[in-house]
Protein backbone atom coordinates (compact mmCIF):
# COMPACT_ATOMS: atom_id res chain seq x y z
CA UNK A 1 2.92 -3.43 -12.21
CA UNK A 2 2.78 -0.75 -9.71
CA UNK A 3 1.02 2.29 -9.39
CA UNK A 4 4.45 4.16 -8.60
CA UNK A 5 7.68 3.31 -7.73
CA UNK A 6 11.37 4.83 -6.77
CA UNK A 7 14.05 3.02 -8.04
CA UNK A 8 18.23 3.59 -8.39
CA UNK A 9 17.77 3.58 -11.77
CA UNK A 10 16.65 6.32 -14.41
CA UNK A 11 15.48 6.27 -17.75
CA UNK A 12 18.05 6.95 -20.40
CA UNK A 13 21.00 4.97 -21.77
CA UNK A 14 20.45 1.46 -20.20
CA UNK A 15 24.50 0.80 -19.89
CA UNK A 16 23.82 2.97 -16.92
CA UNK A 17 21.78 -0.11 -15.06
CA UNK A 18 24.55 -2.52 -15.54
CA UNK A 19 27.01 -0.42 -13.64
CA UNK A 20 25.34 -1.24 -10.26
CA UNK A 21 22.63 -3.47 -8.90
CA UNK A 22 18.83 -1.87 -9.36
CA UNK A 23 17.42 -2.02 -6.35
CA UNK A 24 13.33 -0.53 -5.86
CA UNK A 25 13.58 2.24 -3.50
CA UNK A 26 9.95 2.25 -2.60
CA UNK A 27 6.79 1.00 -4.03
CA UNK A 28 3.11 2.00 -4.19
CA UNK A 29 -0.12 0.89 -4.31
CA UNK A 30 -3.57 2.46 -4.32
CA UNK A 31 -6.77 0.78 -3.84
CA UNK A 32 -10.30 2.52 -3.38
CA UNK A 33 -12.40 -0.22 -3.53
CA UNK A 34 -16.04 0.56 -3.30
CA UNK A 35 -17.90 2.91 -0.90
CA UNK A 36 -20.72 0.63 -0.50
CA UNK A 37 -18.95 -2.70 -0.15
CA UNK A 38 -16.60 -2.92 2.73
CA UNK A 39 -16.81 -7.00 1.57
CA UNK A 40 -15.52 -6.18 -1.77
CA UNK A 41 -13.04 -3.41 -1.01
CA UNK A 42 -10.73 -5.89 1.58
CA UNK A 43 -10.28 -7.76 -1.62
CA UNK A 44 -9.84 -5.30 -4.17
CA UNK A 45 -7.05 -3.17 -0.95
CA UNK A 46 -5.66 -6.94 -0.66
CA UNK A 47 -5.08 -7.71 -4.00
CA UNK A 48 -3.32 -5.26 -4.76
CA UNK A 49 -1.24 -5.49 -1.16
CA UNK A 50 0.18 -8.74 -2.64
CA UNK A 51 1.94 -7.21 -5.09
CA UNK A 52 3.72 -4.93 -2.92
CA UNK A 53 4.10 -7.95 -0.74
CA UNK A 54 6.24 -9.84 -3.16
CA UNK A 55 8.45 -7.05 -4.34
CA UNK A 56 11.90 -6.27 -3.01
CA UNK A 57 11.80 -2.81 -1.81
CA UNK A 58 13.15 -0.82 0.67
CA UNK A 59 9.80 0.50 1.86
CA UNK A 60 6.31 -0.24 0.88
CA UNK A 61 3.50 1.86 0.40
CA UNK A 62 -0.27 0.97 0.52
CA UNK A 63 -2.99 3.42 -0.02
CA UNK A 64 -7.16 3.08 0.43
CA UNK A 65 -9.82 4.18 1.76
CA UNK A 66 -12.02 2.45 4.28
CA UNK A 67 -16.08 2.43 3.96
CA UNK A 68 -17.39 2.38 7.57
CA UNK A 69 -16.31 2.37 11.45
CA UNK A 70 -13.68 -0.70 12.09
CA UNK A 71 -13.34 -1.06 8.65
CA UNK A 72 -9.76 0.67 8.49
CA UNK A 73 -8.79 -2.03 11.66
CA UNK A 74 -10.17 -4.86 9.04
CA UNK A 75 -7.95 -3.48 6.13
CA UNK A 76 -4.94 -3.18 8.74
CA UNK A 77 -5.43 -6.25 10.06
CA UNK A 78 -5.40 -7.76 6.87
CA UNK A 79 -2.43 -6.03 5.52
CA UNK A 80 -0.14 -6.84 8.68
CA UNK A 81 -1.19 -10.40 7.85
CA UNK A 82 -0.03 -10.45 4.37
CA UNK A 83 3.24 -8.85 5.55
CA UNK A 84 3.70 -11.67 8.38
CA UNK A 85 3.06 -14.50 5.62
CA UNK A 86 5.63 -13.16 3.09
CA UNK A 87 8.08 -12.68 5.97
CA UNK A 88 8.84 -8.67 4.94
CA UNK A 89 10.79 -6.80 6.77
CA UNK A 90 10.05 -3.91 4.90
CA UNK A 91 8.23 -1.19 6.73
CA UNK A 92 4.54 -0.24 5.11
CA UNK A 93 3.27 2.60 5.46
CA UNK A 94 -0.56 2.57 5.21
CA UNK A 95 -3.03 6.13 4.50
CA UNK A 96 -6.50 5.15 4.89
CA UNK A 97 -8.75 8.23 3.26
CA UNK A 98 -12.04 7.55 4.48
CA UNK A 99 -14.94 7.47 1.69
CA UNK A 100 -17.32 9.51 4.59
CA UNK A 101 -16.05 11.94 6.58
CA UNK A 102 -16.30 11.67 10.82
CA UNK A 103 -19.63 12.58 12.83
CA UNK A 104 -18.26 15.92 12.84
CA UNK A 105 -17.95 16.47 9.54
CA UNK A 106 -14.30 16.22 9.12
CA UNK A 107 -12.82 14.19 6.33
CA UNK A 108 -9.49 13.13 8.30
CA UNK A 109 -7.20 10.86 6.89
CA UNK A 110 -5.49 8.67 9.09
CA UNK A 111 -2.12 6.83 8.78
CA UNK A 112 0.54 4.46 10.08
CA UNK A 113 3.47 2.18 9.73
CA UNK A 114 3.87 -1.71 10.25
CA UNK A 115 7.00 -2.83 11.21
């Protein structure tokens, strides 16, 4: 369901998940979408985003990489949106890793947290 996840529980004997509640610790998502499509890769980052919207975890995690300049502020945008409508209070941390590097050559990526 997700790409990764930290939970309280652990594999092995499964008596030891009935001793306390299992609670997701943090969840991840990863979504390149496509270098040439800035249309297409909102939707691919935002379908995925909407899983990580409706889990219960204590922290959220959503990974991508933008295609042009002002694209990452769409994605953002987006994202902050989806976390508004669900009502999560989770933070989300966000790492946007460019598909083109800067004017300089540089292939920086960039990150932050909604709260």
């Amino acid at each position: 369901m997700f790409d990764l996840v930290h939970a309280t529980w652990d594999k092995g004997p499964w008596k030891k998940a009935l001793r306390a509640p299992c609670k997701l610790r943090l969840v991840l998502e990863s979504e390149w979408g496509k270098s040439s499509s800035p249309a297409t890769t909102i939707s691919m980052v935002l379908d995925d985003a909407a899983k990580i919207a409706a889990a219960r975890a204590d922290a959220k995690m959503m990974l991508f990489g933008s295609c042009k300049d002002g694209h990452r502020s769409e994605i953002i945008d987006a994202l902050a949106t989806l976390r508004r409508q669900n009502d999560d209070g989770a933070p989300w941390l966000w790492v946007d890793v460019p598909w083109r590097p800067t004017l300089s050559g540089e292939w920086v990526p960039v990150w932050g947290v909604l709260t």
